[in-house]
Protein backbone atom coordinates (compact mmCIF):
# COMPACT_ATOMS: atom_id res chain seq x y z
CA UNK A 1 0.00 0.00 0.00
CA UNK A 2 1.70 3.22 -1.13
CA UNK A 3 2.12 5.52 1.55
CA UNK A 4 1.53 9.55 2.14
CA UNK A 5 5.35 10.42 0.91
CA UNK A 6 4.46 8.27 -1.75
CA UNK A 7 1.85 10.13 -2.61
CA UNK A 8 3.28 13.59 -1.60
CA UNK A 9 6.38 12.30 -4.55
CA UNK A 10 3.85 11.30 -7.42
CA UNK A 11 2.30 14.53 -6.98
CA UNK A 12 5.31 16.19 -7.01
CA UNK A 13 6.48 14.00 -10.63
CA UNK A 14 3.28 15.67 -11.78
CA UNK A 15 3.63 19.15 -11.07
CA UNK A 16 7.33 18.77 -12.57
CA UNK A 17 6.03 17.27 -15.72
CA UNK A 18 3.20 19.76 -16.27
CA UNK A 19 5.68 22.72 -15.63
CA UNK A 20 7.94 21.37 -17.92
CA UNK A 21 5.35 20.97 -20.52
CA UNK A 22 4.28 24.27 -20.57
CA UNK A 23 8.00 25.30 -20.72
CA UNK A 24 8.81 23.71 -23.29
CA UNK A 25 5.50 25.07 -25.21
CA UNK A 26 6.26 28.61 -24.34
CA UNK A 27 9.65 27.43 -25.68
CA UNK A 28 7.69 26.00 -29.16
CA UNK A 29 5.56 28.84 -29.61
CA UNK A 30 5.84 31.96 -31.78
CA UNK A 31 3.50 33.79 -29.39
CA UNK A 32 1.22 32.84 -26.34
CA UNK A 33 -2.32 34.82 -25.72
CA UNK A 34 -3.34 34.53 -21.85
CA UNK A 35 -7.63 34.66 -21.75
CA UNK A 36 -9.61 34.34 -18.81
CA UNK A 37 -12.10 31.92 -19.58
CA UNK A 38 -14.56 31.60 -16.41
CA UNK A 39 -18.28 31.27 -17.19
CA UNK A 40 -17.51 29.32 -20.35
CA UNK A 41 -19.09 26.06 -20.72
CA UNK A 42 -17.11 22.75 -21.80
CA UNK A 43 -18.93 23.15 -25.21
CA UNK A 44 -17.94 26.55 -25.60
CA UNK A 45 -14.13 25.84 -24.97
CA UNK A 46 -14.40 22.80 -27.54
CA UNK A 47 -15.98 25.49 -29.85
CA UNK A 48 -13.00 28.03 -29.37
CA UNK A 49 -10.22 25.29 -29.79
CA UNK A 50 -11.81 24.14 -32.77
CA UNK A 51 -11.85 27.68 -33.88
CA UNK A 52 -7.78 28.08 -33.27
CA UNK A 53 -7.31 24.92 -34.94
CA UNK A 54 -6.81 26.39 -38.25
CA UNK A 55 -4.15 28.85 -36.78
CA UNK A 56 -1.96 25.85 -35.42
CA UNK A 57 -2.65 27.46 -31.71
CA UNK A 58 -3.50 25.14 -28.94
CA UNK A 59 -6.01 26.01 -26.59
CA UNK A 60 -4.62 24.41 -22.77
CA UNK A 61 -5.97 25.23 -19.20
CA UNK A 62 -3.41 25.12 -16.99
CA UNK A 63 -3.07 25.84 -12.70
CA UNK A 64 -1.44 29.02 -12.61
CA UNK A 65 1.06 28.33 -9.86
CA UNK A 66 2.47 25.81 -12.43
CA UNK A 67 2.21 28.59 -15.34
CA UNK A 68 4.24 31.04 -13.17
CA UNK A 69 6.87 28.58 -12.09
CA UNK A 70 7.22 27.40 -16.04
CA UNK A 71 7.35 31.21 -17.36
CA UNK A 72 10.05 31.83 -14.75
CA UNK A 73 12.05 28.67 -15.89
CA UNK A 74 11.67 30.47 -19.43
CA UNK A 75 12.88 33.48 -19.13
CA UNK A 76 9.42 35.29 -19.01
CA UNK A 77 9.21 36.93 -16.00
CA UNK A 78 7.03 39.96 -17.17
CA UNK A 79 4.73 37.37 -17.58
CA UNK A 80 4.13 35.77 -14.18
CA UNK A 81 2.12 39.11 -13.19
CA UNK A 82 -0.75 38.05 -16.03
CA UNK A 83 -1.18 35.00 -14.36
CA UNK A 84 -3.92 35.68 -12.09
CA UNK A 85 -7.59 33.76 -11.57
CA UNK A 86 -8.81 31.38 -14.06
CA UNK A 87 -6.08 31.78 -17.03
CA UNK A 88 -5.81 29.26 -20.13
CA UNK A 89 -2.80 30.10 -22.56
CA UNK A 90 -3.50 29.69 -26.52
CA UNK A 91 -0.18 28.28 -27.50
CA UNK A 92 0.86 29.52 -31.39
CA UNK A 93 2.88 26.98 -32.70
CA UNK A 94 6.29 27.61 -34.95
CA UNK A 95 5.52 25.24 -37.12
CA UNK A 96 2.64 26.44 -38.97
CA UNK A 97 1.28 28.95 -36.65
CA UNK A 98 -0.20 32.30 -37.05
CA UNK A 99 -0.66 34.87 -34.17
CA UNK A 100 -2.60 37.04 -36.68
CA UNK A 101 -5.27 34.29 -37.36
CA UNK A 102 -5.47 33.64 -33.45
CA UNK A 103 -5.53 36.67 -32.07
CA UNK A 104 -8.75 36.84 -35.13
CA UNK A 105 -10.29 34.05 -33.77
CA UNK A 106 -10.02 35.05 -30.03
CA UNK A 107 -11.47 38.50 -30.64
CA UNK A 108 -14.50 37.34 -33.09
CA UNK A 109 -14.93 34.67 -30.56
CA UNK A 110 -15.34 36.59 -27.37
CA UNK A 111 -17.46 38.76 -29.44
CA UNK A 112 -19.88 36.66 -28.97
CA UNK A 113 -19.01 34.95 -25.81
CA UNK A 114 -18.47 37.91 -23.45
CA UNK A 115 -17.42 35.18 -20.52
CA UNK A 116 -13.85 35.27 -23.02
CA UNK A 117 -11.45 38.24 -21.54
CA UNK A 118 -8.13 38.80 -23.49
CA UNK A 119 -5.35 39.52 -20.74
CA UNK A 120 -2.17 39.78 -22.86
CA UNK A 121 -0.01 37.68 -23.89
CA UNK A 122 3.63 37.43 -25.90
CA UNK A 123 5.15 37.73 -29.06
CA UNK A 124 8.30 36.10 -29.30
CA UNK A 125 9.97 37.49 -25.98
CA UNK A 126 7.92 40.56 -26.34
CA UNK A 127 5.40 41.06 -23.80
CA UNK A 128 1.89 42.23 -25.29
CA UNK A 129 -0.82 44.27 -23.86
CA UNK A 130 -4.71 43.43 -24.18
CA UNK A 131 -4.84 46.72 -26.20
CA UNK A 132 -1.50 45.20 -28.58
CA UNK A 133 -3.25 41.77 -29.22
CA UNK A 134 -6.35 43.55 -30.51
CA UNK A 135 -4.37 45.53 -32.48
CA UNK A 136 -2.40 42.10 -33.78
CA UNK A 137 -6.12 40.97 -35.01
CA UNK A 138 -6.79 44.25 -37.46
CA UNK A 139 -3.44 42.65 -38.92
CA UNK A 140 -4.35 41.58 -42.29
CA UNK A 141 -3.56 37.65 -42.85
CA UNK A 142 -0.24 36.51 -43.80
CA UNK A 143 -1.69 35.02 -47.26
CA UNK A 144 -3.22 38.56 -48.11
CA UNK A 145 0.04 40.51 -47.18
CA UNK A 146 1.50 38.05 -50.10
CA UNK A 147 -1.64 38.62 -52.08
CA UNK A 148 -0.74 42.20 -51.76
CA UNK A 149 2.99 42.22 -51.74
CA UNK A 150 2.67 40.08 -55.01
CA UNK A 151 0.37 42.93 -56.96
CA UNK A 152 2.33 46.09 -55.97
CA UNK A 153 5.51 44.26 -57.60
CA UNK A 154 3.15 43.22 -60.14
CA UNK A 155 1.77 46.87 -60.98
CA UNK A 156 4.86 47.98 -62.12
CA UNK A 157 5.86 45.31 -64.37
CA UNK A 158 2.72 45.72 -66.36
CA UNK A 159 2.76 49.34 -66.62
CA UNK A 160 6.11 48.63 -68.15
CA UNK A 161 4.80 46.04 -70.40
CA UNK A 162 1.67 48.73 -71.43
CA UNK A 163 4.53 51.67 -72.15
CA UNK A 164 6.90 49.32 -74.38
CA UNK A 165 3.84 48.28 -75.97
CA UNK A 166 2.80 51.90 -77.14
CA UNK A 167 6.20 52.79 -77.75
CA UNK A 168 6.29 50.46 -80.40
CA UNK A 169 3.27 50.64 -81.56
CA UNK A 170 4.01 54.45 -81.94
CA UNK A 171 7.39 53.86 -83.80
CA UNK A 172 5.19 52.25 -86.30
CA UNK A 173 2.85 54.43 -87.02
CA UNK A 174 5.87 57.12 -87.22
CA UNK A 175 7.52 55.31 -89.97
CA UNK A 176 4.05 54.55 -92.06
CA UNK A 177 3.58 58.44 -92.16
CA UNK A 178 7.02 59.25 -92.60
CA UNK A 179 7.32 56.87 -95.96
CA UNK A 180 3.45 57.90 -96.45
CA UNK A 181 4.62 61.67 -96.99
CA UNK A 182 7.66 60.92 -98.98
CA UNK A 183 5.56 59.05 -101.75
CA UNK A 184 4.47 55.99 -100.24
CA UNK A 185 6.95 52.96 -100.82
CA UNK A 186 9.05 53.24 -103.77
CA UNK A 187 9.77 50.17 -106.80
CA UNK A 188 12.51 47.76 -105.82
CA UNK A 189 14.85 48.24 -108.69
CA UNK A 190 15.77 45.73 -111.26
CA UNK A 191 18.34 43.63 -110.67
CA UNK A 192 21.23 44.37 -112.07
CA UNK A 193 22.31 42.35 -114.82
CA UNK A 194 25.02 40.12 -114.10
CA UNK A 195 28.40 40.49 -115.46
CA UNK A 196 29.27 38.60 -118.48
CA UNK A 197 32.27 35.88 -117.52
CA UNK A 198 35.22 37.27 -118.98
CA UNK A 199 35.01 34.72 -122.18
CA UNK A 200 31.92 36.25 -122.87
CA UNK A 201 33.18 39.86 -122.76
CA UNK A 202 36.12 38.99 -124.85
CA UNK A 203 33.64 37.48 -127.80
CA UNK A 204 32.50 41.14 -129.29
CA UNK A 205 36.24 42.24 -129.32
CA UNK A 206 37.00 39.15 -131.19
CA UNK A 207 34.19 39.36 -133.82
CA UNK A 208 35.31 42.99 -134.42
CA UNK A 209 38.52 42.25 -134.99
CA UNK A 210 37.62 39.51 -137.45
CA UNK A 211 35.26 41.88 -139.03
CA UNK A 212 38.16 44.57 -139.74
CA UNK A 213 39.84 45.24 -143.33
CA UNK A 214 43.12 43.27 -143.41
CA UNK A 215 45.72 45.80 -144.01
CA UNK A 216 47.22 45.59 -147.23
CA UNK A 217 50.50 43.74 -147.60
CA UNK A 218 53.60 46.21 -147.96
CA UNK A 219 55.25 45.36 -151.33
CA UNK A 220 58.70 44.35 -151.09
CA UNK A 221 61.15 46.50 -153.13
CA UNK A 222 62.27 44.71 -156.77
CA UNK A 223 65.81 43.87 -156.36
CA UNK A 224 68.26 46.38 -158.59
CA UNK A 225 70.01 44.23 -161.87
CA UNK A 226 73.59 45.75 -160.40
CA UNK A 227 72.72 44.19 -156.98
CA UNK A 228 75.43 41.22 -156.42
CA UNK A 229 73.44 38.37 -155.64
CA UNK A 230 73.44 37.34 -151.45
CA UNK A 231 76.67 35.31 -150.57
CA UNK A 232 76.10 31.68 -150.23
CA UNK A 233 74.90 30.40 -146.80
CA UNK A 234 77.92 28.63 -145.38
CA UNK A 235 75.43 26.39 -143.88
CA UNK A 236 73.48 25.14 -147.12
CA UNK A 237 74.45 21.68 -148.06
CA UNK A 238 76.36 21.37 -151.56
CA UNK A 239 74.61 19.84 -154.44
CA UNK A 240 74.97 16.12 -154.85
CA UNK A 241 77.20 15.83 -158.16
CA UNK A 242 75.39 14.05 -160.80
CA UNK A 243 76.52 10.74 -161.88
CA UNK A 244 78.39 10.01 -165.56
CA UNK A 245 75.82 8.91 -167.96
């Protein structure tokens, strides 16, 4: 049978672990909003977790003598103060979280459920006021801010696009009136004829030459009776001598 210090150190084990779960979700979280939630109903707090679902936040209730003793362990002192009466913490996970969309869906819920009361909460290491979480829910989403981000780099790309457009759409009409008012287009000129190869060029100087009058042969001058003949060539072979009949 386990005994009262038995007891006393299981209940002790538990404290530890629940302080060092909500460490190490402070630790997790990108922020933390601190609500007091007394008068809501079981069915009402299933209705506001399912509503932070879609922001990655979890929704805990938590005693808040283990709160302060796990803000303390993490470095959140300005904290501890906000944890006073009936306080449940929606944690806003890193991975996937958005303290815009939950700080959203806290204020549209306790819009309806006055029982809800925003106390504060964190940002980071950054301790926020109930006026500074509001303010966090007028922050458009994350996806919009892209939305918009995305169109204002888009704006001037297709001005850009609009003015090159006209430019060159301009240019062309510029250069139809300029070749309308010198005369429209003119002819494209005939080709020029090839040059002849240079056989071909040479024929027509050939057939003119053919065609020409021969010029007339220069007489040679009659040779003078008192002329002595031209000596012998000493080359010229000596006539055979003709045999005795």
């Amino acid at each position: 049978m386990p005994t009262k210090a038995d007891a006393d150190s299981a209940q002790l084990q538990r404290k530890a672990t629940v302080i060092e779960e909500i460490r190490q979700r402070l630790d997790a979280s990108d922020a933390a909003v601190l609500t007091e939630y007394r008068g809501l109903t079981v069915t009402e707090i299933a209705k506001l977790r399912a509503a932070l679902r879609p922001a990655s936040t979890d929704y805990k209730i938590f005693k808040n003598t283990l709160a302060r003793r796990a803000a303390s362990d993490a470095g959140l002192a300005e904290l501890v103060e906000h944890l006073e009466g009936p306080v449940a913490i929606a944690f806003v996970r890193q991975d996937g979280g958005d303290a815009v969309t939950a700080a959203k869906a806290l204020r549209d819920f306790a819009r309806t459920n006055p029982n809800l009361v925003v106390k504060g909460g964190i940002l980071g290491t950054r301790l926020l006021s109930t006026q500074e979480v509001e303010a966090l829910a007028d922050v458009p989403p994350r996806d919009e801010l892209l939305a918009r981000l995305a169109g204002g780099f888009q704006g001037p790309l297709v001005k850009a696009a609009g003015l090159f457009q006209a430019f060159t759409r301009n240019f062309a009409y510029g250069v139809k009136a300029l070749i309308d008012q010198r005369g429209g287009v003119p002819d494209e000129p005939a080709e020029a004829e090839a040059e002849p190869p240079a056989a071909e060029a040479e024929a027509p100087a050939a057939e003119a030459a053919a065609d020409a009058p021969e010029p007339e042969a220069t007489p040679e001058p009659e040779a003078s009776p008192d002329a002595e003949p031209p000596a012998a060539d000493a080359t010229a072979p000596e006539p055979e001598s003709a045999e005795s009949e």
